[in-house]
Protein backbone atom coordinates (compact mmCIF):
# COMPACT_ATOMS: atom_id res chain seq x y z
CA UNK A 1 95.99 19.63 -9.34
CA UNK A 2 94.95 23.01 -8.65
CA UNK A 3 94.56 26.23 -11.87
CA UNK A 4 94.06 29.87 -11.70
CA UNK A 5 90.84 31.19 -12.79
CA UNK A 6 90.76 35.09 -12.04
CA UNK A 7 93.29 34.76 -9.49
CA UNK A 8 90.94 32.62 -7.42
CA UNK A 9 92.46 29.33 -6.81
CA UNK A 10 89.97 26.25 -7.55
CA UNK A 11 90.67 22.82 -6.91
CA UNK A 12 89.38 20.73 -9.46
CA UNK A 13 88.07 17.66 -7.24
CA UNK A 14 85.52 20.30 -5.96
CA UNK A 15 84.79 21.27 -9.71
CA UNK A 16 83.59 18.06 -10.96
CA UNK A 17 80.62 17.12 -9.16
CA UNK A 18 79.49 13.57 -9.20
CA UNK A 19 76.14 12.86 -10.29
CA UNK A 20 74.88 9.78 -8.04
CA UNK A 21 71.22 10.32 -8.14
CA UNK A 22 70.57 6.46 -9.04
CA UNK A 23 70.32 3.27 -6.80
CA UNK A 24 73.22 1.25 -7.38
CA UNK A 25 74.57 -1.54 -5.46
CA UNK A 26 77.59 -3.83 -5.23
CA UNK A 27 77.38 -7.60 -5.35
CA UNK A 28 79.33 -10.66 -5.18
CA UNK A 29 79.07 -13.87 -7.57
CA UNK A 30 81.58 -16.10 -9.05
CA UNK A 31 84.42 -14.71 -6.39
CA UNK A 32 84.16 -11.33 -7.92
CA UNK A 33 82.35 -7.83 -6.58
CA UNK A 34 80.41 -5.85 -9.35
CA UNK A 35 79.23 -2.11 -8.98
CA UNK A 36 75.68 -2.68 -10.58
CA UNK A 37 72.85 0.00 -11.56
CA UNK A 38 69.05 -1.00 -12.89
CA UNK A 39 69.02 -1.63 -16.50
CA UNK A 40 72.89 -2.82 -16.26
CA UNK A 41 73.94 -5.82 -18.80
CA UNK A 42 77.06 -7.66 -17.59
CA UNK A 43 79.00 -10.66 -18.28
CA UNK A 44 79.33 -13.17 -15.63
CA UNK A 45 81.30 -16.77 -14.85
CA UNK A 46 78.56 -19.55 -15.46
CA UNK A 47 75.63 -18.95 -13.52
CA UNK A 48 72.74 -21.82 -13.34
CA UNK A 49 69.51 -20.91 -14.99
CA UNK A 50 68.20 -20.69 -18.85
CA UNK A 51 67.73 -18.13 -21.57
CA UNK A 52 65.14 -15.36 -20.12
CA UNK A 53 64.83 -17.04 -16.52
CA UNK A 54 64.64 -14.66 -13.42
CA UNK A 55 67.44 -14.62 -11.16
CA UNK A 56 68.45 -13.01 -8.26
CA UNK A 57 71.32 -12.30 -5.88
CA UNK A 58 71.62 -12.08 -2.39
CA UNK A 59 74.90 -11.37 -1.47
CA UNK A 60 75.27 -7.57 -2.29
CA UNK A 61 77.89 -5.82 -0.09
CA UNK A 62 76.40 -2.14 -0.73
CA UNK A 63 73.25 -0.72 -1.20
CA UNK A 64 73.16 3.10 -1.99
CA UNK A 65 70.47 5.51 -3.43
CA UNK A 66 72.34 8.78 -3.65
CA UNK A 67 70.91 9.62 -0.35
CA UNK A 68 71.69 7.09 1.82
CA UNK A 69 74.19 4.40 1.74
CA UNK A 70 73.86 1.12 3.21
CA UNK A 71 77.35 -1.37 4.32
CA UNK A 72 77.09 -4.76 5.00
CA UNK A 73 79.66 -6.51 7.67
CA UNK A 74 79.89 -8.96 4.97
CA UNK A 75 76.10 -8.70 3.62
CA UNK A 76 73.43 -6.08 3.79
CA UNK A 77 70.33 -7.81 5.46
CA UNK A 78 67.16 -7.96 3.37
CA UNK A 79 68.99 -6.70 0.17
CA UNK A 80 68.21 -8.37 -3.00
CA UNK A 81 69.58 -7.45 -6.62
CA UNK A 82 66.98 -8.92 -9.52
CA UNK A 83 67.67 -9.70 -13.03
CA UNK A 84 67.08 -11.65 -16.08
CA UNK A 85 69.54 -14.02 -18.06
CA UNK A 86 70.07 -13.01 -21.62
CA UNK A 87 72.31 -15.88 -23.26
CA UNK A 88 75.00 -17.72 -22.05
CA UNK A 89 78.24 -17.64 -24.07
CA UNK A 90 81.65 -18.55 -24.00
CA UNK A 91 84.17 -15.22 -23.67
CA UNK A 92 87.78 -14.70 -26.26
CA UNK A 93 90.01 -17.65 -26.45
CA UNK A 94 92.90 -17.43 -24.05
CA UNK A 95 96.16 -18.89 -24.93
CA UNK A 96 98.37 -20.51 -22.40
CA UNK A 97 102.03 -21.41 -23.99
CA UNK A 98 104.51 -23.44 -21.92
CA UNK A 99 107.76 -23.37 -23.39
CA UNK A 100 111.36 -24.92 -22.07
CA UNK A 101 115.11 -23.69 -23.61
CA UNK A 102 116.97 -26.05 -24.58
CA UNK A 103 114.90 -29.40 -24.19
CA UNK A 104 112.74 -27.92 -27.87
CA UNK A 105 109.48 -28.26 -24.91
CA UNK A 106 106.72 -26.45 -26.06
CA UNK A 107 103.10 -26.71 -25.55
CA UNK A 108 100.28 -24.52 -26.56
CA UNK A 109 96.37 -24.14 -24.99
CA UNK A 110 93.62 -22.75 -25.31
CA UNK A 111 90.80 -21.61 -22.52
CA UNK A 112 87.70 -20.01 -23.12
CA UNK A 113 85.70 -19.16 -20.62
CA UNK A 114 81.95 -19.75 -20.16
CA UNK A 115 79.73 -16.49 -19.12
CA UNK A 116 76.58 -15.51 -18.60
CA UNK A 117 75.05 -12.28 -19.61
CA UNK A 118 72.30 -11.08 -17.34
CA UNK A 119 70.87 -7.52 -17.69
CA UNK A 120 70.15 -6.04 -13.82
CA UNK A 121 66.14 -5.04 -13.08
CA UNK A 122 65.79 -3.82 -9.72
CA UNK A 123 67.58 -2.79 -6.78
């Protein structure tokens, strides 16, 4: 999308500039990739560990810090992501209804998830 502005023509990409001065990093846990920064609180499937235990991961799949960007081919080597585990919880109840025509089949569920909420230290 491009505007006028004193008949000079501007894109607008090029307008917003991106501010990417922290570290941040991308890891894998539970099957899933999360963009993470320091200082970060996220919910998480189940991990093992109590209430205000360290815990770290070790599979992170990019390392940047808004100079230089690091790719792993699958995991960047040395790269460790450190936080701490706030509470573990269980997420919204999901319903799951199975329903036939014409037989009067019906059948309701419910699934909630357990999570863990860890809040990310260093990079």
């Amino acid at each position: 999308m491009t505007k006028i502005i004193d008949k000079k023509i501007t894109d607008k990409a090029s307008e917003s500039k991106v501010e990417s001065s922290s570290a941040f990093a991308v890891i894998e846990t539970g099957g899933k990739q999360y963009r993470v920064e320091s200082g970060t609180i996220l919910d998480f499937e189940k991990l093992e560990g109590t209430t205000e235990s360290k815990i770290t991961f070790d599979k992170v799949l990019l390392v940047s810090n808004g100079k230089e960007t690091k790719i792993g081919q699958p995991y960047v080597d040395e790269a460790v992501v450190k936080g701490v585990i706030l509470e573990h919880k269980k997420d919204k109840k999901e319903l799951v209804f199975k329903w036939k025509r014409k037989t009067g089949y019906k059948k309701t569920q419910g699934h909630r998830q357990h999570l863990t909420t860890v809040k990310i230290e260093t990079i």
